[in-house]
C-alpha atoms as a PDB file:
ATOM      1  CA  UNK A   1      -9.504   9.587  -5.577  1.00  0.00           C
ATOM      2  CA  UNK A   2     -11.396  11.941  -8.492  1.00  0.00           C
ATOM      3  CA  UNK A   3     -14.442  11.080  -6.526  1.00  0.00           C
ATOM      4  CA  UNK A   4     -13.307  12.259  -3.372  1.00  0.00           C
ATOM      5  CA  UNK A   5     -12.424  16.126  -3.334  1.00  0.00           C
ATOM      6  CA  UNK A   6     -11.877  15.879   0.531  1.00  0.00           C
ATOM      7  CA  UNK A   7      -8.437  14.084  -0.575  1.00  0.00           C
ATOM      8  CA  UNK A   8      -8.045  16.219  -2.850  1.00  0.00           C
ATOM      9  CA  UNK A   9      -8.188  19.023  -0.019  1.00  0.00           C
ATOM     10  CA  UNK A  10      -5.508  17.229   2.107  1.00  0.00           C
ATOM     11  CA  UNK A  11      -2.832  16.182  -0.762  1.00  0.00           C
ATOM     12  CA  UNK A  12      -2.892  20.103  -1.596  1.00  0.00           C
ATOM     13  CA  UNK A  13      -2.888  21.139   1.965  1.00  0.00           C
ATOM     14  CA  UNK A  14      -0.477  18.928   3.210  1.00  0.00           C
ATOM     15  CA  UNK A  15       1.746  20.424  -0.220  1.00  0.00           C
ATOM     16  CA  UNK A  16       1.078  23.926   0.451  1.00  0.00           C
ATOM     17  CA  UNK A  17       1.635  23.954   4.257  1.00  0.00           C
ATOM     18  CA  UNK A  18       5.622  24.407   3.284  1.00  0.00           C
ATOM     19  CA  UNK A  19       6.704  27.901   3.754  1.00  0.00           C
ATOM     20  CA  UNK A  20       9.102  27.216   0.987  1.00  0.00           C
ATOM     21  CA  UNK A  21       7.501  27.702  -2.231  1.00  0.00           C
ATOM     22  CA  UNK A  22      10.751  25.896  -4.277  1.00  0.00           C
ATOM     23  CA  UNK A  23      10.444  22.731  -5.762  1.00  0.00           C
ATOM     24  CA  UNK A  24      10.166  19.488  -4.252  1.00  0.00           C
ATOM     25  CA  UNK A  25      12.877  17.627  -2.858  1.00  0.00           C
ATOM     26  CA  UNK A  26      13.302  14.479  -2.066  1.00  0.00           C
ATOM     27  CA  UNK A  27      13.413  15.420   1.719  1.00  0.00           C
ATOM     28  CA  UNK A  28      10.235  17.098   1.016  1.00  0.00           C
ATOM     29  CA  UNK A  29       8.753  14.729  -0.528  1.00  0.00           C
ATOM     30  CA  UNK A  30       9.734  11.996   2.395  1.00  0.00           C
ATOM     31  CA  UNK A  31       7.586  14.481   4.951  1.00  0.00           C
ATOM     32  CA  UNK A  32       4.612  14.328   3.038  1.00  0.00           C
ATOM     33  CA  UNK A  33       3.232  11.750   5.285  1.00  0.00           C
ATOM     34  CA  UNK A  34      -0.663  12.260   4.159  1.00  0.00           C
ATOM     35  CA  UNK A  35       0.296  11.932  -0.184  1.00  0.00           C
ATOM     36  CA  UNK A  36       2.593   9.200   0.569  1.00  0.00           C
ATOM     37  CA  UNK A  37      -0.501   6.909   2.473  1.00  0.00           C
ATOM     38  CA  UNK A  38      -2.446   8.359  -0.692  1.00  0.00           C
ATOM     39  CA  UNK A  39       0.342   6.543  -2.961  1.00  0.00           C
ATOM     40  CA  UNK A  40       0.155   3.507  -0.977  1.00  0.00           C
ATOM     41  CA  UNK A  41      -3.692   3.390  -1.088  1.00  0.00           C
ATOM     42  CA  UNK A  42      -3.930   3.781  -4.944  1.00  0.00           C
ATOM     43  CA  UNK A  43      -1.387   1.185  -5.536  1.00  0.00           C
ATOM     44  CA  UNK A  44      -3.050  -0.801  -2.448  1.00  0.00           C
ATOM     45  CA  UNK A  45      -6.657  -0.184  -4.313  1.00  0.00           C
ATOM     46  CA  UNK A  46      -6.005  -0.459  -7.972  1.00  0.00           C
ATOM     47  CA  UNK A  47      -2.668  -2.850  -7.770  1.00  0.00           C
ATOM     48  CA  UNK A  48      -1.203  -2.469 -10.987  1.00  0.00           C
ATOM     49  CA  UNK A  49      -0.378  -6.216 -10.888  1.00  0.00           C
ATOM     50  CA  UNK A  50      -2.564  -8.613  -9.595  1.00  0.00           C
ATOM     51  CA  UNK A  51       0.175 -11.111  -8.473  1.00  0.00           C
ATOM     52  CA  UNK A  52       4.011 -12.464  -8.616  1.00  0.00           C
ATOM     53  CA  UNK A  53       5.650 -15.351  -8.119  1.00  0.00           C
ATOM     54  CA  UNK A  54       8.945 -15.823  -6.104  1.00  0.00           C
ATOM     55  CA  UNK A  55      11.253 -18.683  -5.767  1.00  0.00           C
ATOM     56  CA  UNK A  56      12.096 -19.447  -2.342  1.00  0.00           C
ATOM     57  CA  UNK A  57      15.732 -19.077  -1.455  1.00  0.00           C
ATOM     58  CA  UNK A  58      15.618 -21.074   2.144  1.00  0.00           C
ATOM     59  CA  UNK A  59      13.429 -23.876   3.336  1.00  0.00           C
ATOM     60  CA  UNK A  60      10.337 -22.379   5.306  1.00  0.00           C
ATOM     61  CA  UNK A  61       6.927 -23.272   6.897  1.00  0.00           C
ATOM     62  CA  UNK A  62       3.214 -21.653   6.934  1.00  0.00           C
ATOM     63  CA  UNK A  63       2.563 -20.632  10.017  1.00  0.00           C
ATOM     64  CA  UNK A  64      -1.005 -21.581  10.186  1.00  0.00           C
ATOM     65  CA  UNK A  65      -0.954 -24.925   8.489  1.00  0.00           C
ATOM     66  CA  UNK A  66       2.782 -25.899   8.754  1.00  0.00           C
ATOM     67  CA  UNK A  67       2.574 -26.734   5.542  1.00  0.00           C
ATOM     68  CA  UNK A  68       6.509 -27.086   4.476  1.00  0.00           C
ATOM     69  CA  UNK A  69       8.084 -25.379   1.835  1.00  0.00           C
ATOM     70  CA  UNK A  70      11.265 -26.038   0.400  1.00  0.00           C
ATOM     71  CA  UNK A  71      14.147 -23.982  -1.181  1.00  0.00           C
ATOM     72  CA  UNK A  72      13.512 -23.679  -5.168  1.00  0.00           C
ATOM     73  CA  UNK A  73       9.792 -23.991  -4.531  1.00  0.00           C
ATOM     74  CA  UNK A  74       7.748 -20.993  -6.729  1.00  0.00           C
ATOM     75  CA  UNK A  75       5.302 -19.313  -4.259  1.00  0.00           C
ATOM     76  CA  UNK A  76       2.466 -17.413  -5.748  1.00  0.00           C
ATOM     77  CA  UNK A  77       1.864 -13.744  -3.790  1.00  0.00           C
ATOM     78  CA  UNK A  78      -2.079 -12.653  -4.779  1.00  0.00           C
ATOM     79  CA  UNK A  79      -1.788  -8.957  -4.277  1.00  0.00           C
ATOM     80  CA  UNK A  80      -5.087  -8.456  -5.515  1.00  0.00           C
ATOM     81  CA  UNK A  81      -6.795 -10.909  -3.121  1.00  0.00           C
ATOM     82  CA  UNK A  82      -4.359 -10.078   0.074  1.00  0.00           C
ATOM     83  CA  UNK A  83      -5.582  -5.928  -0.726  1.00  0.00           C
ATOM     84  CA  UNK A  84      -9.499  -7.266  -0.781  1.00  0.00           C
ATOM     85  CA  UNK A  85      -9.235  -9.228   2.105  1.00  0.00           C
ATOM     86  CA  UNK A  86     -11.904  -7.941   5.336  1.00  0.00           C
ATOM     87  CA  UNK A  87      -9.667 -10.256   7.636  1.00  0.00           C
ATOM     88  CA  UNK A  88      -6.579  -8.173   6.969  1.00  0.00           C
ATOM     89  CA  UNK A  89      -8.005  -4.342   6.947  1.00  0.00           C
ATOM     90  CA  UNK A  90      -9.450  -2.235   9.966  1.00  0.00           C
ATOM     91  CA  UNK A  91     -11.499  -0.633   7.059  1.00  0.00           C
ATOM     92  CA  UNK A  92     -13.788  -2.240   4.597  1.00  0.00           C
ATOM     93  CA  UNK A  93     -11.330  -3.089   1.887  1.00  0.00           C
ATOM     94  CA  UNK A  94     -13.663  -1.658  -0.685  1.00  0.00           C
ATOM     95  CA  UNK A  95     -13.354   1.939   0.552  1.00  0.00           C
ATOM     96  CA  UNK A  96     -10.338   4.028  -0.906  1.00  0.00           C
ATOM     97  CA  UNK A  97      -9.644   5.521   2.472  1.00  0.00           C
ATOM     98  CA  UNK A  98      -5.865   6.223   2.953  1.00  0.00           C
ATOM     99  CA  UNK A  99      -5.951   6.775   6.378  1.00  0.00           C
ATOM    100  CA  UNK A 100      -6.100   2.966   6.910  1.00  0.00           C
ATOM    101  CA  UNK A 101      -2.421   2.846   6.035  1.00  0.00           C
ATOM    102  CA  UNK A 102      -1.497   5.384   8.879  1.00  0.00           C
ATOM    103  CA  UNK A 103      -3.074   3.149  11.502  1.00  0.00           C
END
């Protein structure tokens, strides 16, 4: 985001297009639709954790493969690879562009 003023530009517009000059609220804060895909982005970008693992709590399927799974089975989620992944983004995964998140 350092790199790219014209965010910069945006995050402080969107926060200075209030006519209140208090402090933030969390009401303000919840309209702050352009900072808030910004958030998402970083985190989406730079994950701070590259993956997790969950147990399952019900007996499932993959959809693709129908591959079963079963209740108690550990499931490994690869944030890292699911957030660098062309098939899943609109937008070349590479880019920091938060306005991927809107669409």
């Amino acid at each position: 985001m350092s790199k790219n003023p014209r965010i910069q530009h945006k995050i402080k517009a969107e926060l200075n297009d209030s006519n209140d000059q208090q402090h933030l609220s969390l009401d303000r804060l919840d309209s702050l639709v352009y900072l808030d895909c910004v958030i998402k982005e970083v985190l989406r970008y730079s994950s701070p954790a590259s993956m997790t693992f969950r147990t399952l709590v019900v007996n499932d399927c993959l959809p693709q493969s129908g591959a079963q799974l079963f209740k108690g089975d550990q499931v490994l989620i690869p944030f890292h690879n699911l957030a660098q992944d062309n098939r899943l983004w609109s937008v070349d995964p590479n880019l920091f562009y938060p306005g991927k998140i809107l669409k």
